[in-house]
Protein backbone atom coordinates (compact mmCIF):
# COMPACT_ATOMS: atom_id res chain seq x y z
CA UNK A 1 20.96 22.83 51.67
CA UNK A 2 20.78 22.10 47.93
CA UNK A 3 23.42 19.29 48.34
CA UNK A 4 21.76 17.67 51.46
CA UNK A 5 18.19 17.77 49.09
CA UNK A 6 20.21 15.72 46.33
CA UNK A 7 22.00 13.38 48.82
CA UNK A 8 18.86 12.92 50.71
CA UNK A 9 16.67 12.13 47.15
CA UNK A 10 19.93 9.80 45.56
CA UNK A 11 19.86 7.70 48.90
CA UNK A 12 15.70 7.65 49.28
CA UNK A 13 15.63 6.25 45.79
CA UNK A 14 18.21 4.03 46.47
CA UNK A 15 17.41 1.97 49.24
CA UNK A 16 13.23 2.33 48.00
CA UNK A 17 13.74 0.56 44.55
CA UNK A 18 16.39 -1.81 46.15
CA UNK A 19 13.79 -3.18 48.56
CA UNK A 20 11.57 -3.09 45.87
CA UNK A 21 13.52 -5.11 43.33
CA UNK A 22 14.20 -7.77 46.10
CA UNK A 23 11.03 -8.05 47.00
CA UNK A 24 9.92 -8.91 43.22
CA UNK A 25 12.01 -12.11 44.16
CA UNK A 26 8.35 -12.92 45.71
CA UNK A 27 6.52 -10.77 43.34
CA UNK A 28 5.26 -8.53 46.66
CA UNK A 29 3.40 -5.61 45.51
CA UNK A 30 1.90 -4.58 49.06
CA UNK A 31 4.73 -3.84 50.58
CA UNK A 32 5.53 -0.79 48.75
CA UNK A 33 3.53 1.87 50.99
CA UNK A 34 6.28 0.40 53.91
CA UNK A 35 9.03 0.55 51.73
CA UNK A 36 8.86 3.59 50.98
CA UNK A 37 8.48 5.08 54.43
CA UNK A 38 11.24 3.02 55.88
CA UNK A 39 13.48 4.50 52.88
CA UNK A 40 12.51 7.61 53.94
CA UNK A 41 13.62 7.41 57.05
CA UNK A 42 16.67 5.74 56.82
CA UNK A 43 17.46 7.80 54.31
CA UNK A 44 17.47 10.77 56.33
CA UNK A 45 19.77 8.86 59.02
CA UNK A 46 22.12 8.32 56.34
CA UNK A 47 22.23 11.93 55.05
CA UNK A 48 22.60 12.88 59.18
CA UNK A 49 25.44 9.88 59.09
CA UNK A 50 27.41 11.67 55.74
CA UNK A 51 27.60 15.05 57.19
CA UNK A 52 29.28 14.14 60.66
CA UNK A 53 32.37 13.27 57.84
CA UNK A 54 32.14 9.77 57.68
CA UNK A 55 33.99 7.63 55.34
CA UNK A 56 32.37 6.88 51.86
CA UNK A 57 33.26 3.07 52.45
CA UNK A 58 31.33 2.98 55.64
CA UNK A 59 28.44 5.22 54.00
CA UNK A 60 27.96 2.41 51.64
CA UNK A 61 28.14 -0.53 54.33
CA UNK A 62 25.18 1.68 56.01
CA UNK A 63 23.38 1.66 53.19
CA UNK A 64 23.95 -2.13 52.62
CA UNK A 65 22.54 -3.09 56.03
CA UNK A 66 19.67 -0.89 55.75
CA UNK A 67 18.05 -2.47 52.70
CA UNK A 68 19.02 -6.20 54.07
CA UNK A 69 17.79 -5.22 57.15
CA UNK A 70 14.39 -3.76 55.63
CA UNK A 71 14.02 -6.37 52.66
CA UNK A 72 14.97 -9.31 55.63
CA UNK A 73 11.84 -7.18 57.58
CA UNK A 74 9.22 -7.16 55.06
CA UNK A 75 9.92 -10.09 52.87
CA UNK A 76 11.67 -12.74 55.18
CA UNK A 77 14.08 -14.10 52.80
CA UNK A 78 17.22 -15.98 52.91
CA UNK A 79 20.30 -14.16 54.02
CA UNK A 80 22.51 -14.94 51.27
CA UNK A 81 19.97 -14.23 49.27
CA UNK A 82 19.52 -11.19 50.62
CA UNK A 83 22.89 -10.15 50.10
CA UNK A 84 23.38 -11.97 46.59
CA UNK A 85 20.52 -9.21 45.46
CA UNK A 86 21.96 -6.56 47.81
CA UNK A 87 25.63 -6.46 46.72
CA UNK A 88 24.36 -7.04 43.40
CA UNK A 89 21.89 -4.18 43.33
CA UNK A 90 24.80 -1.73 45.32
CA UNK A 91 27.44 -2.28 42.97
CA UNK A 92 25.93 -1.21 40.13
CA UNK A 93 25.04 1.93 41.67
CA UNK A 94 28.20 2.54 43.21
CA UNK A 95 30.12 1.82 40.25
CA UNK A 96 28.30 4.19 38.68
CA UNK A 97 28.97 7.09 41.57
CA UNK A 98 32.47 6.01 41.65
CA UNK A 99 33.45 6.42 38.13
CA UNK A 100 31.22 9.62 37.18
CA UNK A 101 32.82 11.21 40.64
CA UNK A 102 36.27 10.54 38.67
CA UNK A 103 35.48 11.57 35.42
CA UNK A 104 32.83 15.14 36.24
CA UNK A 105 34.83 16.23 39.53
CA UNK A 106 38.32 14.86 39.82
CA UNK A 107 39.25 14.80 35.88
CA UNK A 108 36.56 18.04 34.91
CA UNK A 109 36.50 19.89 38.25
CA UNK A 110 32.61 19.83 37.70
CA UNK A 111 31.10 20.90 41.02
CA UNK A 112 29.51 18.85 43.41
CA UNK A 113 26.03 19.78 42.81
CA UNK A 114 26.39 19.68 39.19
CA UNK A 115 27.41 15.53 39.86
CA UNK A 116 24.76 15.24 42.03
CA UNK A 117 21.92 15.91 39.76
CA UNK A 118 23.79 14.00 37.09
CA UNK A 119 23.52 10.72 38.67
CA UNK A 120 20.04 11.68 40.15
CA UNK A 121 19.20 11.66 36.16
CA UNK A 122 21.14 9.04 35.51
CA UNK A 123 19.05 6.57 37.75
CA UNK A 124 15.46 7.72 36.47
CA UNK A 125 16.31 5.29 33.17
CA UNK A 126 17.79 2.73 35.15
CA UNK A 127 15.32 2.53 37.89
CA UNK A 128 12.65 2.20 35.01
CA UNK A 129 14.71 -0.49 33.66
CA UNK A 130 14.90 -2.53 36.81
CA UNK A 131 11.21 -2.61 37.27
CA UNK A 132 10.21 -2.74 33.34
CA UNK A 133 12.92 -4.98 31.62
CA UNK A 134 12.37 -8.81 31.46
CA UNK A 135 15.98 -9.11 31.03
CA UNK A 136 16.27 -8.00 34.75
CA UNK A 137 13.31 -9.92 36.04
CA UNK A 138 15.06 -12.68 34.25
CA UNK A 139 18.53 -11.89 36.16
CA UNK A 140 16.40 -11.40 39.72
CA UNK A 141 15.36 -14.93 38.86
CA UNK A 142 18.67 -16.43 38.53
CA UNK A 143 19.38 -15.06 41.74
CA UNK A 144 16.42 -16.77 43.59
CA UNK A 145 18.03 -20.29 41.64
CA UNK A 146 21.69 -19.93 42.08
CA UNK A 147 22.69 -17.93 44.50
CA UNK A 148 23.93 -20.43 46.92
CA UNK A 149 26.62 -20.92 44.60
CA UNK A 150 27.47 -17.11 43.43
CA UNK A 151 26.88 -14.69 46.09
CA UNK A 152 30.42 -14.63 46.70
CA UNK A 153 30.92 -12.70 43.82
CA UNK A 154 28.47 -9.52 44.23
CA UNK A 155 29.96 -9.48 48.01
CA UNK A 156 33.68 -9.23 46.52
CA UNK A 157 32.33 -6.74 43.88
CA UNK A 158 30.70 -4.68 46.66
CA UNK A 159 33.71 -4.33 48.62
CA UNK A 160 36.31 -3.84 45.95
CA UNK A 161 33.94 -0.90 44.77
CA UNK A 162 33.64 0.53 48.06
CA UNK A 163 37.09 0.33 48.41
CA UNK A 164 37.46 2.44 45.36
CA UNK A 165 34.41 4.61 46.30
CA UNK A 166 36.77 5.33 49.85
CA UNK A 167 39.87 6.27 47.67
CA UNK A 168 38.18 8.49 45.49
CA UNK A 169 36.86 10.64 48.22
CA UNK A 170 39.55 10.16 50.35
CA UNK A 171 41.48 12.86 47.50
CA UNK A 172 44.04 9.83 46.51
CA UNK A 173 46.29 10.90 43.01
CA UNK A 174 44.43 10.20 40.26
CA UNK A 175 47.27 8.21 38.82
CA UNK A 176 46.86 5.83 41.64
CA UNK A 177 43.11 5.68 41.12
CA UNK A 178 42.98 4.93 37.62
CA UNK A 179 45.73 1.94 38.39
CA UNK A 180 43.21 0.70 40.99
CA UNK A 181 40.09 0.80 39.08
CA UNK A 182 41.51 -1.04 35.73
CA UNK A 183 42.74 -3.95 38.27
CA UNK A 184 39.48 -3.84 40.17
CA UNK A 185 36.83 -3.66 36.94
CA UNK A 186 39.40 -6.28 35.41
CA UNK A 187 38.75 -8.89 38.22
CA UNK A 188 35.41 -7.73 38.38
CA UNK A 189 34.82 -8.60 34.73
CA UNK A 190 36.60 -11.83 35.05
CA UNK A 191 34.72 -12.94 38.22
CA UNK A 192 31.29 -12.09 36.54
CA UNK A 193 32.16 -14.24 33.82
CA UNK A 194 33.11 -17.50 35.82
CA UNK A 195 29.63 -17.12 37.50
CA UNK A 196 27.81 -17.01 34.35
CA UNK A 197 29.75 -19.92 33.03
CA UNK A 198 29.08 -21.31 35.92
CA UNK A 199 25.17 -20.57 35.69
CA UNK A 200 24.56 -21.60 32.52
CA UNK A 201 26.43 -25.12 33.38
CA UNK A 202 24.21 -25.95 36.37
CA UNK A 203 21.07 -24.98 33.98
CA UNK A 204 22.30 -27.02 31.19
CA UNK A 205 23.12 -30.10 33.97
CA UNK A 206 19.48 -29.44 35.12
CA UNK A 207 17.93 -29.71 31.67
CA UNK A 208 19.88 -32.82 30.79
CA UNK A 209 19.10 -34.64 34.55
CA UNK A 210 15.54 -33.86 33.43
CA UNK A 211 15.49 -35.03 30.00
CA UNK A 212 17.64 -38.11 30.96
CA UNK A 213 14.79 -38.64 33.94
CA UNK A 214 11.75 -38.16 31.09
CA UNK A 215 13.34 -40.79 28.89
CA UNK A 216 13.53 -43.29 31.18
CA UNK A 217 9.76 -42.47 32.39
CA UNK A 218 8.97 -42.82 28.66
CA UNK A 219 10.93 -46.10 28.54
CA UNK A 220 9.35 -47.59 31.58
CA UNK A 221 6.02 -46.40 30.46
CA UNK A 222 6.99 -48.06 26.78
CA UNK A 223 7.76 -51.44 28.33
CA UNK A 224 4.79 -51.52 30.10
CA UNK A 225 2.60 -50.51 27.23
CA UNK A 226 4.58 -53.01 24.81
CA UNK A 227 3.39 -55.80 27.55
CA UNK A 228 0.10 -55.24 28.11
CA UNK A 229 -0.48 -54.66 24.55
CA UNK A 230 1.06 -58.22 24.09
CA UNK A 231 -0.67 -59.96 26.62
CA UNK A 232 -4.00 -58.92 24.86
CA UNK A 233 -2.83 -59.43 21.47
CA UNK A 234 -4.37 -62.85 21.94
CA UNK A 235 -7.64 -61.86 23.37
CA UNK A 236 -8.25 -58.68 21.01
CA UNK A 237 -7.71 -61.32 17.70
CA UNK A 238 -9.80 -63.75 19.28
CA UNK A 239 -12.37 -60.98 20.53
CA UNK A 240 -12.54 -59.68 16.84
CA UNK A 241 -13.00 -63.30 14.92
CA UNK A 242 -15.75 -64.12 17.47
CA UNK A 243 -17.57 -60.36 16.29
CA UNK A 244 -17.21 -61.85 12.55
CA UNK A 245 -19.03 -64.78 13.49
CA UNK A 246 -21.82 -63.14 15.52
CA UNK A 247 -21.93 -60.68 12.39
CA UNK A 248 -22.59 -63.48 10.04
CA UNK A 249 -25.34 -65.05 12.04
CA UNK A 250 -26.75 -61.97 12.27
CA UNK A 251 -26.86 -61.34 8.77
CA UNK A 252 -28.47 -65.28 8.38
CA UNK A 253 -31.60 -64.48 10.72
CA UNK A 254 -31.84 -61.10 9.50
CA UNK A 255 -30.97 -58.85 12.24
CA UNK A 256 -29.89 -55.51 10.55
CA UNK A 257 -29.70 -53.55 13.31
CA UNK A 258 -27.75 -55.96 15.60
CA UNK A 259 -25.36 -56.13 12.13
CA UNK A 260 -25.09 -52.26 12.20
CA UNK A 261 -24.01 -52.38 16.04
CA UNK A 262 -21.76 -54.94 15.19
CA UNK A 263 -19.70 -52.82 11.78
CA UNK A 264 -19.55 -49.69 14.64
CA UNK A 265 -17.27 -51.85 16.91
CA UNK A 266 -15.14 -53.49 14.26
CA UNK A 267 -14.48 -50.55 12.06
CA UNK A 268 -12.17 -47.97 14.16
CA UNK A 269 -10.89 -51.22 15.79
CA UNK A 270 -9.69 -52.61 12.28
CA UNK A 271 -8.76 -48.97 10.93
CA UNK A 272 -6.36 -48.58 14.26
CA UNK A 273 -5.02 -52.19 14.18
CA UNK A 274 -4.72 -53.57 10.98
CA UNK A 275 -1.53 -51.65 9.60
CA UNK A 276 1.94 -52.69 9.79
CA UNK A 277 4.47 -49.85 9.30
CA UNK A 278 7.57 -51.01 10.94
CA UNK A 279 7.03 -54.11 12.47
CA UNK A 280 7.29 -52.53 16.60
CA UNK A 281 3.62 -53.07 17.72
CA UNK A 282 3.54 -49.82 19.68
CA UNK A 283 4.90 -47.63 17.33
CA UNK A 284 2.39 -49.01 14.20
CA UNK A 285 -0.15 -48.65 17.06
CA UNK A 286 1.30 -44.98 17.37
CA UNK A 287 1.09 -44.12 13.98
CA UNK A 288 -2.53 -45.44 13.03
CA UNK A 289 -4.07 -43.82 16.41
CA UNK A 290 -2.44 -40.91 14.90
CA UNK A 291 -3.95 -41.27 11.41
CA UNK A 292 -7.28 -42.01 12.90
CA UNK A 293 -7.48 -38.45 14.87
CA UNK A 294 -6.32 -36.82 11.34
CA UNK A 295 -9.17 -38.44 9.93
CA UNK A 296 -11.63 -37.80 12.77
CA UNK A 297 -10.62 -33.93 12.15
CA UNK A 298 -10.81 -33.95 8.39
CA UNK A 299 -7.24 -33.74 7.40
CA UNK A 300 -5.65 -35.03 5.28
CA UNK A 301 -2.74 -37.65 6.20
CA UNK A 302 -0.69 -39.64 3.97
CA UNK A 303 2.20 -42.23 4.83
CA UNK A 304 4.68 -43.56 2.82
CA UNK A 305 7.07 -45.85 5.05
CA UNK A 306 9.97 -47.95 4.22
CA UNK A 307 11.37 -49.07 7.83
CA UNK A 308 14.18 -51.21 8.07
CA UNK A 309 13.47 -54.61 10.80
CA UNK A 310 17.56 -55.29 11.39
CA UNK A 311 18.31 -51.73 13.03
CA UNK A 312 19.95 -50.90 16.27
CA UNK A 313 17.26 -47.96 16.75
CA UNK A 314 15.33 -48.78 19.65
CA UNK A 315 11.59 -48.82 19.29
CA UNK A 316 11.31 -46.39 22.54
CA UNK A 317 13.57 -43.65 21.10
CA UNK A 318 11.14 -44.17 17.32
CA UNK A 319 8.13 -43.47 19.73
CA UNK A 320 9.30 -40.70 21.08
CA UNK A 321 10.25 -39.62 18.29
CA UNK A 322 6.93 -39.83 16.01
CA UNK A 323 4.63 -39.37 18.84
CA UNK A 324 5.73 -35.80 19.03
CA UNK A 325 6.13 -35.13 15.65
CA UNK A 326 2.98 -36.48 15.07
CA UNK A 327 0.82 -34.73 18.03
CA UNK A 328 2.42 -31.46 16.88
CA UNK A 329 1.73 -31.83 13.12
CA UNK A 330 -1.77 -32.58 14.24
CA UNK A 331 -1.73 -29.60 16.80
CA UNK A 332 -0.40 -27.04 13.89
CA UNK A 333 -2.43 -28.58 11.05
CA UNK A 334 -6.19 -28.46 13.37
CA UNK A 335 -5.04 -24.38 13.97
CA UNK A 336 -4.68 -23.89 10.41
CA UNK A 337 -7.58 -25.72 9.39
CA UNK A 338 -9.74 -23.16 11.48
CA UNK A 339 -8.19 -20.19 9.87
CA UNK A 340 -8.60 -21.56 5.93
CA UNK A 341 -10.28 -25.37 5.74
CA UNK A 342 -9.64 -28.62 7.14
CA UNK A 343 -10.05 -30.18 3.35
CA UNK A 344 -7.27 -27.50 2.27
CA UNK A 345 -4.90 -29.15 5.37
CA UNK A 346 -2.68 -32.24 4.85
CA UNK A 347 -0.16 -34.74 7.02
CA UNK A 348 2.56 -36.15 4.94
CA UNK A 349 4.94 -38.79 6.58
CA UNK A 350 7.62 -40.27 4.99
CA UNK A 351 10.34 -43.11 6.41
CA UNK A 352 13.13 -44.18 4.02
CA UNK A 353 16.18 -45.55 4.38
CA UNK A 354 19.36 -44.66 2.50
CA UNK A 355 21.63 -47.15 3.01
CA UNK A 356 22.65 -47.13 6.81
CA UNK A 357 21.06 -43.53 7.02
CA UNK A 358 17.19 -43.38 8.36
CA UNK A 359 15.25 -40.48 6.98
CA UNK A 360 11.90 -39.32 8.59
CA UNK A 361 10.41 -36.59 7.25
CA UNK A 362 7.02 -34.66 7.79
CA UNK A 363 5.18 -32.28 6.25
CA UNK A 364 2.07 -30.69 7.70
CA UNK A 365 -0.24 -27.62 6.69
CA UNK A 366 0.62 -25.15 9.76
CA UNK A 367 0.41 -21.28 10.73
CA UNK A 368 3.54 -18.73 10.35
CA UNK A 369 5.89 -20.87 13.54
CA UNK A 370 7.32 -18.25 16.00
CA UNK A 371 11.17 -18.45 18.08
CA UNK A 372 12.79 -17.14 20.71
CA UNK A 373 15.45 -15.39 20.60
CA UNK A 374 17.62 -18.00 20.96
CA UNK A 375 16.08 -19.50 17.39
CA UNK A 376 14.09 -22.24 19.48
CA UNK A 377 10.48 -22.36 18.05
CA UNK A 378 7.78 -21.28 19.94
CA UNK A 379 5.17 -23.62 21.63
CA UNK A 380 1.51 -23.69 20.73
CA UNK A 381 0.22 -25.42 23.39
CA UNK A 382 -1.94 -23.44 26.07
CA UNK A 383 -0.80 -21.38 28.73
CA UNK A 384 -2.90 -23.71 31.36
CA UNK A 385 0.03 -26.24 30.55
CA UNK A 386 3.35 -24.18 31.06
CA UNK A 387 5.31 -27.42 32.40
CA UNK A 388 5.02 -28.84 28.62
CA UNK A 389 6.12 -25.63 27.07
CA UNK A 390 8.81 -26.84 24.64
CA UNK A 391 9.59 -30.44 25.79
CA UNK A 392 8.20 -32.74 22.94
CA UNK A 393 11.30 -30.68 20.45
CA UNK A 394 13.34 -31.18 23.15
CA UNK A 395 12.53 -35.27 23.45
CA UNK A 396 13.20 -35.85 20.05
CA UNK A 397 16.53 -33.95 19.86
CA UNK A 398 17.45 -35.86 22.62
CA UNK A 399 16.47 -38.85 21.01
CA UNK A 400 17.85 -38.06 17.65
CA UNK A 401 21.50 -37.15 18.82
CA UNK A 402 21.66 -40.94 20.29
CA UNK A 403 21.96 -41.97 16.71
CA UNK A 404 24.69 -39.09 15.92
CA UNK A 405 21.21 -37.73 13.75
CA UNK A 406 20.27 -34.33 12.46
CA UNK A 407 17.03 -32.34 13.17
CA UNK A 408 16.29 -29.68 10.56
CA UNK A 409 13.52 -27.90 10.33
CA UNK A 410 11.61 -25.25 7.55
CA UNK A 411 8.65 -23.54 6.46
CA UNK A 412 7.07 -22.03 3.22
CA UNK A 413 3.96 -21.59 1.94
CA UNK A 414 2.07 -22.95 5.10
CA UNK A 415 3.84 -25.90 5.24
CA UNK A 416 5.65 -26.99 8.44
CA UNK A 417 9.20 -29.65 7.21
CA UNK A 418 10.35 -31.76 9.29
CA UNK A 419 13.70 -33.76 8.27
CA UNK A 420 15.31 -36.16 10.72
CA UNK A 421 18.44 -38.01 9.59
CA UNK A 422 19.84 -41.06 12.20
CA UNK A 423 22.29 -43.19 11.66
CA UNK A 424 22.34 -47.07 12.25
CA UNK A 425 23.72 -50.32 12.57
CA UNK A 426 22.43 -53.33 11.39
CA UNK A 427 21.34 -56.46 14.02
CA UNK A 428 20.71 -59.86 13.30
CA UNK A 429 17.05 -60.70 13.91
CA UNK A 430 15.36 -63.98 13.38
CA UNK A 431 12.42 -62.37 12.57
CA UNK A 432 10.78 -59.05 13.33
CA UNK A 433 8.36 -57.85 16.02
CA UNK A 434 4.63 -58.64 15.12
């Protein structure tokens, strides 16, 4: 009676948080009340199904189908889905069983009951971990993106181990066994690896498709930005000699207040516009929009540029480029200013060029940056934006490597650094861009 309890309990548990972790594929939580009783009574089919002296192989199958069948029930998911997660889910367990059963009651003689309740205990932690690890929700995840490509692999893996499971019960020599289960958890090993490679290469192709898609969005958007601000080039000069003339009249028949209107247009239009930096039109007009916001929110900015005109860097990879450093430093620098003083925060840009080397670097007054684990730093921006978690570092690494260039980055004393070497070639210009 003891053993049916423990067989009844192992298999209960096991189909319940199998369900359940499939079903977090869809992040269903009110499903678990039917879950649970269709474990319950599947569970005591399968208990019904052991004792008539079925083999362990075709136990497992059972079990299987029942929590496809269930999951495909109450959550509607794809087939090979549902068997990516199922095998998946199975093997572990079953690996598990198999091996203990080896070691406790083939190698030990432990009794049965005694094995029983050790892998009863032994799947309190791991259940927990299923449902309380990110690492796992992270795995589930992969699943849900690539499993069209990989559920080959947990289906091999769960019939290799039920093979094994069938062998071990079946009272095969141990010699034999232990032969077996090298060669199996050998391929196993080697199969699991070749679908992580093969994971991490369709994530990596995914994250270059979309950069490579974002940078030419950036350079279409560029071009047309370059050629509308060129087209009123004309007009905005015109525009702002004609203001200088109605400002001198004005001052002639004594109109203050018209003269007053008058200074509010033309100053943020010359403070944006008058500056040349490095002779692109859209990247000066990137840089002084960016100085103006600095100054709008009482930090400090300083600029000391030295651009080459006759360099093969193209002005849509420099705007990507300082556009993000620039909206970050500003980002970092406005937090900090709230926690000490916008008077105590400062912007410090600096372009030189060592002979066919281009060095940008920027300092900024920032807060203690965070990373990942994978030593990537940390986004600031707000959670109401998760699509632009991450991508402006991401744009200008992309852009930087074009010019076989080095991003480096450190911080000390509340200051952000931010040191970008490219390398370039230099082109034969008539004259540069104005």
């Amino acid at each position: 009676m003891m053993i049916y309890v423990l067989e009844f309990l192992l298999l209960f548990s096991g189909i319940c948080c199998g369900v359940l972790s499939i079903g977090r594929l869809q992040d269903e939580s009110s499903e678990k009340f039917a879950a649970w009783a269709a474990a319950a009574g599947f569970a005591g089919l399968l208990c019904f199904f052991n004792n008539s002296g079925k083999s362990a192989a075709v136990t497992a199958a059972a079990l299987l189908a029942v929590i496809l069948v269930i999951s495909k029930f109450l959550y509607h998911l794809n087939w090979k889905l549902l068997l990516c997660c199922g095998c998946s889910y199975l093997s572990v367990l079953l690996l598990t069983d198999v091996l203990s059963y080896l070691i406790l009651c083939r190698y030990f003689s432990v009794p049965l009951v005694y094995w029983l309740v050790f892998l009863l205990l032994c799947r309190v932690p791991f259940y927990f971990a299923l449902f309380a690890s990110h690492r796992f929700q992270e795995c589930i995840s992969n699943f849900s993106n690539y499993y069209t490509s990989i559920y080959g692999t947990p289906a091999v893996a769960f019939c290799g181990i039920s093979i094994l499971l069938h062998m071990a019960f079946a009272g095969r020599p141990l010699d034999t066994l232990t032969i077996v289960t090298i060669v199996m958890l050998s391929a196993l090993f080697l199969r699991i690896v070749l679908a992580y490679s093969h994971i991490k290469y369709q994530r990596e192709k995914e994250l270059l498709d979309t950069i490579e898609m974002q940078k030419e969005l950036l350079e279409q958007n560029y071009a047309a930005v370059n050629k509308a601000y060129s087209q009123n080039a004309k007009l905005f000069h015109d525009f702002h000699r004609h203001l200088e003339v109605i400002h001198q009249m004005a001052d002639r028949y004594h109109a203050p207040e018209l003269s007053q209107y008058i200074d509010s247009i033309i100053s943020p239009v010359q403070n944006i516009s008058s500056m040349v930096w490095t002779g692109s039109q859209t990247v000066d007009y990137i840089i002084n929009s960016r100085y103006e916001k600095a100054k709008n929110a009482s930090i400090r900015m300083e600029m000391n540029i030295e651009y080459p005109y006759n360099t093969n860097i193209k002005s849509n990879d420099l705007c990507t480029i300082l556009s993000n450093l620039l909206d970050n430093a500003l980002e970092a620098a406005a937090i900090q200013s709230r926690k000490t003083s916008p008077d105590t925060c400062s912007i410090n840009l600096t372009i030189r060029r060592i002979q066919n080397i281009l060095v940008i670097k920027l300092e900024n007054s920032s807060p203690e940056p965070k990373y990942t684990s994978d030593g990537e730093l940390v986004t600031v921006k707000k959670e109401n934006e998760p699509m632009l978690h991450g991508w402006g570092m991401k744009n200008i690494e992309a852009a930087v490597q074009k010019y076989d260039g080095i991003l480096q980055t450190a911080y000390a004393d509340h200051i952000f650094q931010t040191t970008i070497t490219m390398c370039f070639e230099g082109i034969e210009m008539d004259s540069p861009e104005s």
